[in-house]
N, C-alpha and C. Protein backbone atom coordinates (compact mmCIF):
# COMPACT_ATOMS: atom_id res chain seq x y z
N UNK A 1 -8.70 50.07 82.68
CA UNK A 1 -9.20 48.72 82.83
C UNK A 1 -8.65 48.12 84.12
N UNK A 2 -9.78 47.45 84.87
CA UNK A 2 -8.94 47.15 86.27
C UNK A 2 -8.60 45.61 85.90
N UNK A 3 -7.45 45.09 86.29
CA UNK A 3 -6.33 44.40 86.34
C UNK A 3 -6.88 42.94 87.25
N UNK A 4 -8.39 42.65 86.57
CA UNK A 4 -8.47 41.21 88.01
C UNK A 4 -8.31 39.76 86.87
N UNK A 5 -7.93 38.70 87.94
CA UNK A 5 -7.60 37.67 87.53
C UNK A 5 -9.02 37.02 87.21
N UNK A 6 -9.30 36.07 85.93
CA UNK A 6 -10.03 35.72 85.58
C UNK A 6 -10.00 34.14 85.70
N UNK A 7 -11.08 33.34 85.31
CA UNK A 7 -11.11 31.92 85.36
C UNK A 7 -9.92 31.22 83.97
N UNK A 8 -10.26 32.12 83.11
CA UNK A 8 -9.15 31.77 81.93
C UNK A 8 -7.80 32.38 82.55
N UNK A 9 -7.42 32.98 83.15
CA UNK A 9 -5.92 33.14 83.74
C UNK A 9 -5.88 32.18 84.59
N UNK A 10 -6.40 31.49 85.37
CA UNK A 10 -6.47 30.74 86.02
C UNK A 10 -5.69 29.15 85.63
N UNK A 11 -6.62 29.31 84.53
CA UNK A 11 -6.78 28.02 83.52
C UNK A 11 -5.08 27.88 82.76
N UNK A 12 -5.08 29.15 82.13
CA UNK A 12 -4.18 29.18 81.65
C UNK A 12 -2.80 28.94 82.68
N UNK A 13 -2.91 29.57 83.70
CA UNK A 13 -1.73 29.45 84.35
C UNK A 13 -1.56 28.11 85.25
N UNK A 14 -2.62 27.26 85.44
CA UNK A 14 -2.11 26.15 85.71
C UNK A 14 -2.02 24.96 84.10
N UNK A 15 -2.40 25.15 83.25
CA UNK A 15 -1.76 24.73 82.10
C UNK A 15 0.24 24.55 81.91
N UNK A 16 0.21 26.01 82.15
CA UNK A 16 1.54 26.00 82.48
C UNK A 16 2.39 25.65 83.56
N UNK A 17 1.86 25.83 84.21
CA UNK A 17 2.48 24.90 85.98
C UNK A 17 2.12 23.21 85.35
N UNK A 18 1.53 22.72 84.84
CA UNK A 18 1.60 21.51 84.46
C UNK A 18 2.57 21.28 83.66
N UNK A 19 2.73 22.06 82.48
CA UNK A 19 3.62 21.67 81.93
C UNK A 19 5.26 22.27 82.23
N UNK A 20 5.23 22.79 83.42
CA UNK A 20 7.06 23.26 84.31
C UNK A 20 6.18 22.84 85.28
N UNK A 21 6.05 21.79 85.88
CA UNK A 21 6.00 21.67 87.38
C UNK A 21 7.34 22.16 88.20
N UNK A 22 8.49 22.51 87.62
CA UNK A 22 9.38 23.66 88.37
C UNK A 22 8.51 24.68 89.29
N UNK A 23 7.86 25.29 88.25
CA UNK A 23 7.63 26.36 88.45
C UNK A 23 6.69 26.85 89.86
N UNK A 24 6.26 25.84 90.29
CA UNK A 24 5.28 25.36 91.68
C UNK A 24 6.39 24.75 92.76
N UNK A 25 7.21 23.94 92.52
CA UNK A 25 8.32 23.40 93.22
C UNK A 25 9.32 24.17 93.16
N UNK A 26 9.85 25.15 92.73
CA UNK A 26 11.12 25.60 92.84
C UNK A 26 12.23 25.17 92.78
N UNK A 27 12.46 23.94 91.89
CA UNK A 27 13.38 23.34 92.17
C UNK A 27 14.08 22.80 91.19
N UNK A 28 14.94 24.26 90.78
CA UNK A 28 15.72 24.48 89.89
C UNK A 28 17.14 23.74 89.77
N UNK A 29 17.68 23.12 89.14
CA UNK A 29 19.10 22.87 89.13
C UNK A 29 20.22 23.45 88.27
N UNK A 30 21.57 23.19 88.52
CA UNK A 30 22.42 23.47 88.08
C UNK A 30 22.82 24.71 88.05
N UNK A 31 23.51 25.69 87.28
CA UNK A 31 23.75 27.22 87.13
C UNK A 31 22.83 28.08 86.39
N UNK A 32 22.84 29.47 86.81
CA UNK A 32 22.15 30.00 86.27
C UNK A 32 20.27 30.03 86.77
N UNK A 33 20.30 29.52 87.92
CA UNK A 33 18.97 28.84 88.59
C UNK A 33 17.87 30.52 88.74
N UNK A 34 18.99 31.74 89.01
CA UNK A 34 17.82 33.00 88.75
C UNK A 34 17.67 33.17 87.64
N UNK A 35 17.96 32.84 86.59
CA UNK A 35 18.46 32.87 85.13
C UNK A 35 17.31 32.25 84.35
N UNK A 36 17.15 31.20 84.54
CA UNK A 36 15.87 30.26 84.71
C UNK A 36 14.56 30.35 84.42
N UNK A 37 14.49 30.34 85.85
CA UNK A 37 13.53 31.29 86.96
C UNK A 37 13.03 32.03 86.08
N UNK A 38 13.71 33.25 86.43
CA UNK A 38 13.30 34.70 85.41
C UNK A 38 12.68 34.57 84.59
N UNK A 39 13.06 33.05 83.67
CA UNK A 39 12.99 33.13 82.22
C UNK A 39 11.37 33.14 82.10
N UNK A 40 11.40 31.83 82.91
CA UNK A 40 10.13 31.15 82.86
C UNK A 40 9.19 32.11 83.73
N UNK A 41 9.21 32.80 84.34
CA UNK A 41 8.04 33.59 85.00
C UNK A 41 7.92 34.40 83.82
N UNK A 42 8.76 35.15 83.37
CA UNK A 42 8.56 35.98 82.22
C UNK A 42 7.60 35.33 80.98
N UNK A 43 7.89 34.33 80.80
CA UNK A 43 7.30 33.42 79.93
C UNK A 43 5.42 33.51 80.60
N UNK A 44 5.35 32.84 81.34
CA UNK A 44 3.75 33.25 82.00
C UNK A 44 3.33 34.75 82.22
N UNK A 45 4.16 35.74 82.40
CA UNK A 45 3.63 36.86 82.04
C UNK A 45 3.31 37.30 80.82
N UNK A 46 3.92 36.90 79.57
CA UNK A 46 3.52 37.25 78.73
C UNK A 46 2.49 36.33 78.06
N UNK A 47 2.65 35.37 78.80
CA UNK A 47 1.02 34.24 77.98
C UNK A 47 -0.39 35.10 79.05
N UNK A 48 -0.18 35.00 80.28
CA UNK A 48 -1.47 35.96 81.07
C UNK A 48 -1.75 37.05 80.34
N UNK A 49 -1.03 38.09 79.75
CA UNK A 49 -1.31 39.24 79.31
C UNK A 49 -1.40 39.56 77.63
N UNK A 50 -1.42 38.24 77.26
CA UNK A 50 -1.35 37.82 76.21
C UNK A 50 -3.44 37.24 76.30
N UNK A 51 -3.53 37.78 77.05
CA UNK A 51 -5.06 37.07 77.20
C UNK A 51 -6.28 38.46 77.11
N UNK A 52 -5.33 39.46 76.68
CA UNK A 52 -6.24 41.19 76.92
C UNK A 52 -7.20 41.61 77.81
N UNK A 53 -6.96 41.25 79.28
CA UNK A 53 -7.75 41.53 80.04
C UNK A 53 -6.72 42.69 81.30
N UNK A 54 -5.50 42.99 80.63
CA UNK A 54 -4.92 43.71 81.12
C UNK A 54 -3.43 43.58 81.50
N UNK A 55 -2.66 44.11 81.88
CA UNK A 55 -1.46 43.44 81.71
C UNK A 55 -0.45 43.96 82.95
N UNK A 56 0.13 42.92 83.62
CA UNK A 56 1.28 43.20 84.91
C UNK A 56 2.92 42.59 84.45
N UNK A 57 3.12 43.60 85.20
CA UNK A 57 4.89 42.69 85.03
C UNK A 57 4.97 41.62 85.93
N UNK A 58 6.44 41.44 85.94
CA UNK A 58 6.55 40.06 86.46
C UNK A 58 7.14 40.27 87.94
N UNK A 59 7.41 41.55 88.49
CA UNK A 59 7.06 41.80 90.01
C UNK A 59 5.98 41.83 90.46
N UNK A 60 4.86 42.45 89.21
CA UNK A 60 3.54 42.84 90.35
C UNK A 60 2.98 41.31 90.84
């Protein structure tokens, strides 16, 4: 299955940038800021691929 971004990933992933506007700004505080980070990208990888149109980690 080839791996393309759809209008519902789309959708979905600015859903979530709305609700962490971090996550567009970068602008993490306090300790632990890759810690975070990580968490929350991980978090949108698994809601995108959570959508069965194919699935990437959170480098690709």
């Amino acid at each position: 299955m080839k791996n393309t971004v759809t209008a519902e990933h789309w959708k979905r992933f600015l859903e979530i940038a709305e609700e962490n506007p971090k996550l567009i700004t970068n602008q993490f505080c306090g300790s632990n800021v890759k810690a975070k980070l990580n968490t929350l990208w991980q978090s949108v990888v698994n809601s995108l691929n959570s959508l069965v149109y194919g699935e990437k980690s959170v480098s690709e």
